[in-house]
PDB file of N, CA and C in Angstrom:
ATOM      1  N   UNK A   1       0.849  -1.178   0.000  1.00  0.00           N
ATOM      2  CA  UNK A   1       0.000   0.000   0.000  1.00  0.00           C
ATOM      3  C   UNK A   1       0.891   1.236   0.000  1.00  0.00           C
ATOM      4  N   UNK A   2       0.299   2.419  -0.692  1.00  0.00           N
ATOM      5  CA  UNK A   2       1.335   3.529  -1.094  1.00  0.00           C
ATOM      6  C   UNK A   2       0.512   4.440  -0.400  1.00  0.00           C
ATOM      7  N   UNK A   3       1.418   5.118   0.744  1.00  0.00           N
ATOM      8  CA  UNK A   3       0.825   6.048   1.213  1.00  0.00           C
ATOM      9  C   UNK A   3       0.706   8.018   0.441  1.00  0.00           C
ATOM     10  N   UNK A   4       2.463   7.589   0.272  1.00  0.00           N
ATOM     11  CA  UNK A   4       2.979   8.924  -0.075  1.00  0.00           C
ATOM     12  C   UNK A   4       3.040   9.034  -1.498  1.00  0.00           C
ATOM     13  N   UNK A   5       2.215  10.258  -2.310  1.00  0.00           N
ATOM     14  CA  UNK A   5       2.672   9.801  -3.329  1.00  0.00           C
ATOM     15  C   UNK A   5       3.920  10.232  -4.072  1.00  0.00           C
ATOM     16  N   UNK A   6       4.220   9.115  -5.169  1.00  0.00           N
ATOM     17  CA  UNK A   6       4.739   9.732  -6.320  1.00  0.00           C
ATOM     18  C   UNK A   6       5.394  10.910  -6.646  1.00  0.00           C
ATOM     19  N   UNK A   7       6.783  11.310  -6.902  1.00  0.00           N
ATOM     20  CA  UNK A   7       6.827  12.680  -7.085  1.00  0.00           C
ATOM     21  C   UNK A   7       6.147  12.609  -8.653  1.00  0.00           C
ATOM     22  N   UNK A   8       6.340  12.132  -9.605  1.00  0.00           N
ATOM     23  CA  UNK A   8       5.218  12.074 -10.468  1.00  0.00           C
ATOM     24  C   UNK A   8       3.825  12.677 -10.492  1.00  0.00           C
ATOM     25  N   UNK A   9       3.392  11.898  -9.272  1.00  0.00           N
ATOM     26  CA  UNK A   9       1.877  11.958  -8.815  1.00  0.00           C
ATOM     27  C   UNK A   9       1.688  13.581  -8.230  1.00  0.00           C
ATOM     28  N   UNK A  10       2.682  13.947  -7.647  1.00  0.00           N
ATOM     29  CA  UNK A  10       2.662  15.242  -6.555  1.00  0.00           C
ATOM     30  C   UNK A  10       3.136  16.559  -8.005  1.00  0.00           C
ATOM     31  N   UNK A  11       3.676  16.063  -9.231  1.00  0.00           N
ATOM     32  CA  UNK A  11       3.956  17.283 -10.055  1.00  0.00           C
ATOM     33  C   UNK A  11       2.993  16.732 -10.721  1.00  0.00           C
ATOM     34  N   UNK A  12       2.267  16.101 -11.286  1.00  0.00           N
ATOM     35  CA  UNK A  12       0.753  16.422 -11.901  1.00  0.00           C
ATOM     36  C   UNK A  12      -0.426  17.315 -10.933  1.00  0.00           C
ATOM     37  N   UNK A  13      -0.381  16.603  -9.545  1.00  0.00           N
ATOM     38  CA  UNK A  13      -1.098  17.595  -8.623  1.00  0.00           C
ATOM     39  C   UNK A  13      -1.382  18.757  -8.351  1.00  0.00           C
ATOM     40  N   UNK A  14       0.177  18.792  -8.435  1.00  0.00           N
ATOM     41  CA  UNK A  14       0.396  20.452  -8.405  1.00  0.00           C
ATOM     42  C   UNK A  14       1.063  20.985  -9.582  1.00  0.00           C
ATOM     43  N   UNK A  15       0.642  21.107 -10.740  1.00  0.00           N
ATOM     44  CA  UNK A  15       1.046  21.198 -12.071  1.00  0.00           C
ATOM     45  C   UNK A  15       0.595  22.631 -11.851  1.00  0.00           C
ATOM     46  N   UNK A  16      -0.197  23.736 -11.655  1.00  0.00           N
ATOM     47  CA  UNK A  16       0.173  25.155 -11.716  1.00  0.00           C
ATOM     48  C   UNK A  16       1.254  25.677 -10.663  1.00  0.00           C
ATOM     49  N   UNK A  17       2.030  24.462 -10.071  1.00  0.00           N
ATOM     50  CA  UNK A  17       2.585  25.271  -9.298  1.00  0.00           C
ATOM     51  C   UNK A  17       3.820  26.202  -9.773  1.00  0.00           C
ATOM     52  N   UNK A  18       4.353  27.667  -9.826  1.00  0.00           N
ATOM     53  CA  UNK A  18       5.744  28.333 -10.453  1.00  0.00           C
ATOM     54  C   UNK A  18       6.915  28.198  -9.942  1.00  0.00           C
ATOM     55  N   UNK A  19       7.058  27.612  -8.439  1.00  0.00           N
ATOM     56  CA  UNK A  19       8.292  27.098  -7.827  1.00  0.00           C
ATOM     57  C   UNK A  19       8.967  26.394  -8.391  1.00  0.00           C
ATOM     58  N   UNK A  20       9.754  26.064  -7.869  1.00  0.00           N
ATOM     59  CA  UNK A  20      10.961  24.843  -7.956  1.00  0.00           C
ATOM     60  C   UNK A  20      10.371  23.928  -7.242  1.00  0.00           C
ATOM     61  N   UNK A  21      10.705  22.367  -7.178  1.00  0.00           N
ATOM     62  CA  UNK A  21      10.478  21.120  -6.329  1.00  0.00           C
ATOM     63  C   UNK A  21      11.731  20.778  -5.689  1.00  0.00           C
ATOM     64  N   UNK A  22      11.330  20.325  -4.637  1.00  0.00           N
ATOM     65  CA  UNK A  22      12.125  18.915  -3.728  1.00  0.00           C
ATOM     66  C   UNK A  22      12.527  18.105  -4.724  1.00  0.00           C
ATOM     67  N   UNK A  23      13.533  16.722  -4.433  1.00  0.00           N
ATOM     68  CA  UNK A  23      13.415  16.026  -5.035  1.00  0.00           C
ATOM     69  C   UNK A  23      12.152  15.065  -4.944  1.00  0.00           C
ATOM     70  N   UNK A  24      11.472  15.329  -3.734  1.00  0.00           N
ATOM     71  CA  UNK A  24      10.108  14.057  -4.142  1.00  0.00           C
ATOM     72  C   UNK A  24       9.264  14.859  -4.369  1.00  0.00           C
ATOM     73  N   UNK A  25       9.038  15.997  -5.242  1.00  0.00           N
ATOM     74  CA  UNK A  25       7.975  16.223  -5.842  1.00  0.00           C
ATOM     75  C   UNK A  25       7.656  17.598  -5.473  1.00  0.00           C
ATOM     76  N   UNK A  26       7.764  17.513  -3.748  1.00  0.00           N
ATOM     77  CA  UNK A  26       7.058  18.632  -3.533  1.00  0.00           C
ATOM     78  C   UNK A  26       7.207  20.417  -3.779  1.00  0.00           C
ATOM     79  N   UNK A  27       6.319  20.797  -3.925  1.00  0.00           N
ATOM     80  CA  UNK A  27       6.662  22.370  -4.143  1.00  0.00           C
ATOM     81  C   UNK A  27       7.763  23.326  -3.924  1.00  0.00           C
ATOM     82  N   UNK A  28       8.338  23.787  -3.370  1.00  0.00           N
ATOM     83  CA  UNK A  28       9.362  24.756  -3.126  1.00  0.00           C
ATOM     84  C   UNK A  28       9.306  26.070  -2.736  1.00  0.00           C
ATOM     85  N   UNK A  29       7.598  26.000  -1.711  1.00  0.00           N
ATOM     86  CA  UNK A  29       7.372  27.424  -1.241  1.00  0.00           C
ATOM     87  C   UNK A  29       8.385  28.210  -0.689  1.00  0.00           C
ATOM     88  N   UNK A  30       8.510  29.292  -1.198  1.00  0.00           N
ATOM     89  CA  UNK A  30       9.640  30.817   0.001  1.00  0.00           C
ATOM     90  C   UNK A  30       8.885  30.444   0.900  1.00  0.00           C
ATOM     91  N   UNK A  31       9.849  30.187   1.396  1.00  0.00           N
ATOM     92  CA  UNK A  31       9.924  31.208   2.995  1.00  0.00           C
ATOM     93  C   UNK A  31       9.186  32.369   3.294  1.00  0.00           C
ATOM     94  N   UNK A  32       9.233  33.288   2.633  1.00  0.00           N
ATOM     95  CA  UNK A  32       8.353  34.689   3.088  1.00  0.00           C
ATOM     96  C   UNK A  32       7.118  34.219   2.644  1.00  0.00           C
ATOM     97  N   UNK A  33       6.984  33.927   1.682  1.00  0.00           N
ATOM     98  CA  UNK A  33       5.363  33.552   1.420  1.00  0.00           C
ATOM     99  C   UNK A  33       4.579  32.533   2.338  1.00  0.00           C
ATOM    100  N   UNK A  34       5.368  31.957   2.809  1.00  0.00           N
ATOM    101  CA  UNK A  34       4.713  30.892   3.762  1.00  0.00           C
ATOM    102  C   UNK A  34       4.902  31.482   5.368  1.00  0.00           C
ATOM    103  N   UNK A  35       5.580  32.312   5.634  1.00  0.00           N
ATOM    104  CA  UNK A  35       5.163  33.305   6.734  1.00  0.00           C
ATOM    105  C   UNK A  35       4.174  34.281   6.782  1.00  0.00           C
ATOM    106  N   UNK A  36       4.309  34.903   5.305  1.00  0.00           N
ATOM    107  CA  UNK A  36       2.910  35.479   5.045  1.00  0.00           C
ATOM    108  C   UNK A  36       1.492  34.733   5.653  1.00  0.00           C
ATOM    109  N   UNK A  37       1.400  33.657   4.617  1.00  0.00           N
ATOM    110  CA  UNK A  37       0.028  32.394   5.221  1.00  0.00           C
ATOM    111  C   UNK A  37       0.092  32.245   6.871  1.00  0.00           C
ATOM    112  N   UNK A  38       0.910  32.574   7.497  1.00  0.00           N
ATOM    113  CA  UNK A  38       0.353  32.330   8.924  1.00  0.00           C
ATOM    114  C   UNK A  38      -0.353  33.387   9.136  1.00  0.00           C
ATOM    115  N   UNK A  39      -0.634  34.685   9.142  1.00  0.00           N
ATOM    116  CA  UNK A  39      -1.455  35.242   8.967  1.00  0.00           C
ATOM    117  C   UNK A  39      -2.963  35.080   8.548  1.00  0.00           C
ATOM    118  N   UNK A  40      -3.268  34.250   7.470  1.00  0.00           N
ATOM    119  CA  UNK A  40      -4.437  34.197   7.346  1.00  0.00           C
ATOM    120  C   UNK A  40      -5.399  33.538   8.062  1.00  0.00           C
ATOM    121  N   UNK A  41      -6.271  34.215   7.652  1.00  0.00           N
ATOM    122  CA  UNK A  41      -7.432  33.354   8.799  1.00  0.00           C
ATOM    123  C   UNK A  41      -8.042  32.234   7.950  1.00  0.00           C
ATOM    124  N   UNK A  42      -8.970  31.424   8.588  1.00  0.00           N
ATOM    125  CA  UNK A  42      -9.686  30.328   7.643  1.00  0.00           C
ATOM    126  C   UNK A  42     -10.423  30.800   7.062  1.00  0.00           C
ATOM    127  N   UNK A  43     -11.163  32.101   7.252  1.00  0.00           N
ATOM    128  CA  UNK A  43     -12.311  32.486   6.313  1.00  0.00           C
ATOM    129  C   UNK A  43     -11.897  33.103   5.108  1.00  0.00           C
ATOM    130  N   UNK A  44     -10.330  33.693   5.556  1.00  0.00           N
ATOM    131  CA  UNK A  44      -9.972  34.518   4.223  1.00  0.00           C
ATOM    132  C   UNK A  44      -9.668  33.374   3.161  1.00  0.00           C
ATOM    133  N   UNK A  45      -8.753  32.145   3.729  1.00  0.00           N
ATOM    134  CA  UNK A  45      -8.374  31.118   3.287  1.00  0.00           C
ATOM    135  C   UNK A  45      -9.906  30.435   1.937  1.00  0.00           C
ATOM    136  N   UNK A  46     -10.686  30.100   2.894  1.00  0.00           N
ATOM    137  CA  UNK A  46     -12.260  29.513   2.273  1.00  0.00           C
ATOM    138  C   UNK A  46     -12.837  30.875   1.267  1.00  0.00           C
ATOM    139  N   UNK A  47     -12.430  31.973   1.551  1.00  0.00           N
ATOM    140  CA  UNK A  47     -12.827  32.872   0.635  1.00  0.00           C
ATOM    141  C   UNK A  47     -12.132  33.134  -0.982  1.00  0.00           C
ATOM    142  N   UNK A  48     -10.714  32.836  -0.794  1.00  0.00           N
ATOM    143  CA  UNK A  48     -10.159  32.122  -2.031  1.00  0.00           C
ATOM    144  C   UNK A  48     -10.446  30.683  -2.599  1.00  0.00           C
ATOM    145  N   UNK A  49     -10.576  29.826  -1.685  1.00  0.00           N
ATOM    146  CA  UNK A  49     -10.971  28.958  -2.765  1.00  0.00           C
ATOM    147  C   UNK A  49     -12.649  28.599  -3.192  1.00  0.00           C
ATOM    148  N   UNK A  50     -13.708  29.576  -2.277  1.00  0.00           N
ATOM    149  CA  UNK A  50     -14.740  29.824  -2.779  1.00  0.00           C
ATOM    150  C   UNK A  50     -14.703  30.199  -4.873  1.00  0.00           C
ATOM    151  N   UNK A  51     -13.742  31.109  -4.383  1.00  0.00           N
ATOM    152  CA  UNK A  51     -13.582  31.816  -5.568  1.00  0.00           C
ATOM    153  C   UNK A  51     -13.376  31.684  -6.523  1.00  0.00           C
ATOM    154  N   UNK A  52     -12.093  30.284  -6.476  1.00  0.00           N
ATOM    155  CA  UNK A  52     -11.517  29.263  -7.282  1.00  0.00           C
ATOM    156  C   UNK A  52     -12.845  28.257  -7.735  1.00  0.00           C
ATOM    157  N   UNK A  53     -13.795  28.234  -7.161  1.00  0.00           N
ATOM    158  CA  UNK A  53     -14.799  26.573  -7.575  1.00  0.00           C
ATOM    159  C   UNK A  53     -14.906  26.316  -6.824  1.00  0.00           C
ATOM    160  N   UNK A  54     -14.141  26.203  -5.300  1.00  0.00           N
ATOM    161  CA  UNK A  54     -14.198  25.018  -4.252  1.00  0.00           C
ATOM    162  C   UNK A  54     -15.099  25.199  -3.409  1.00  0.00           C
ATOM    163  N   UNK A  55     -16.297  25.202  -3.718  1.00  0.00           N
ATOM    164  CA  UNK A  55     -17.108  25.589  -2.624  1.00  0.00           C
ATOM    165  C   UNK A  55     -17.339  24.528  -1.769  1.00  0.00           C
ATOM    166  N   UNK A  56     -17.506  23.588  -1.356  1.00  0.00           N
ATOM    167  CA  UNK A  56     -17.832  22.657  -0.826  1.00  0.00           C
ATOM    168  C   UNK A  56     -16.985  21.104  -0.383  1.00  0.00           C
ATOM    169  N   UNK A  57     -15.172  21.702  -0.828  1.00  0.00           N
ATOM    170  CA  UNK A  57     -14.459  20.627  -0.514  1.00  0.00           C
ATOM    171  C   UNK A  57     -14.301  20.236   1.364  1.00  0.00           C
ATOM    172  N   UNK A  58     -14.191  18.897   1.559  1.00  0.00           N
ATOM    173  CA  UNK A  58     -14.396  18.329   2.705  1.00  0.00           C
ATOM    174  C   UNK A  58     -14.180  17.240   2.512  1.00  0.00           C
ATOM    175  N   UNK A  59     -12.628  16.447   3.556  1.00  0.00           N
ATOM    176  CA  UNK A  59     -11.957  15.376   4.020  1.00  0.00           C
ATOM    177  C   UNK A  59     -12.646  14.627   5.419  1.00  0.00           C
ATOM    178  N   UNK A  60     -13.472  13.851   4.978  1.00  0.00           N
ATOM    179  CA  UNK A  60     -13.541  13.223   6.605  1.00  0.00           C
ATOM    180  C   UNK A  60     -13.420  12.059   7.034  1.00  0.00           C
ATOM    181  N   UNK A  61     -14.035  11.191   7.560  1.00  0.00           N
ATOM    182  CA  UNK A  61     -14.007   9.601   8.006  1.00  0.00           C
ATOM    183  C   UNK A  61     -12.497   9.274   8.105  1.00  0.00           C
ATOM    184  N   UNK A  62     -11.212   9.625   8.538  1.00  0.00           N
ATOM    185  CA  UNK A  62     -10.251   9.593   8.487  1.00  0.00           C
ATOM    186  C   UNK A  62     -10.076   8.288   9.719  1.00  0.00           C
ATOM    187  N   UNK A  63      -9.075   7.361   9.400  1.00  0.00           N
ATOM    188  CA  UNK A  63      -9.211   6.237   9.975  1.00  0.00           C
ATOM    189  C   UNK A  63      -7.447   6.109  10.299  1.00  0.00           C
ATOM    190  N   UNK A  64      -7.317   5.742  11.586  1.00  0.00           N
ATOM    191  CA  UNK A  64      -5.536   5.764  11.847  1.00  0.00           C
ATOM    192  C   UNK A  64      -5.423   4.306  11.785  1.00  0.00           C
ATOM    193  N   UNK A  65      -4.023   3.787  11.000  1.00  0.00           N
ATOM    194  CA  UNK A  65      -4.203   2.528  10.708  1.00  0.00           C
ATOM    195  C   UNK A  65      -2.600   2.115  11.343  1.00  0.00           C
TER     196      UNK A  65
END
């Protein structure tokens, strides 16, 4: 069973992303920009991706194995 995915899997995922990657895939957020985001609140957060389409995304039944 594959938990993590793919850096494959993680640069199709995040295929608009403009960073650079890790070698497994992942993004390459600054630093300042990701200090920025502590700042936000959840509503401002849900208010962008309202905006984007996402109105109604939601993860639940999460099961520790």
């Amino acid at each position: 069973m594959r938990v993590q995915p793919s850096p494959e899997d993680l640069t199709e995922l995040t295929k608009l992303n403009p960073f650079d990657r890790f070698p497994d895939g992942r993004p390459q957020v600054p630093d300042d920009l990701l200090e920025r985001m502590k700042l936000v609140t959840t509503e401002e957060a849900w208010s962008v991706l309202r905006h984007h389409g996402y109105d109604r995304q939601f993860a639940g039944d999460w099961m520790q194995t």
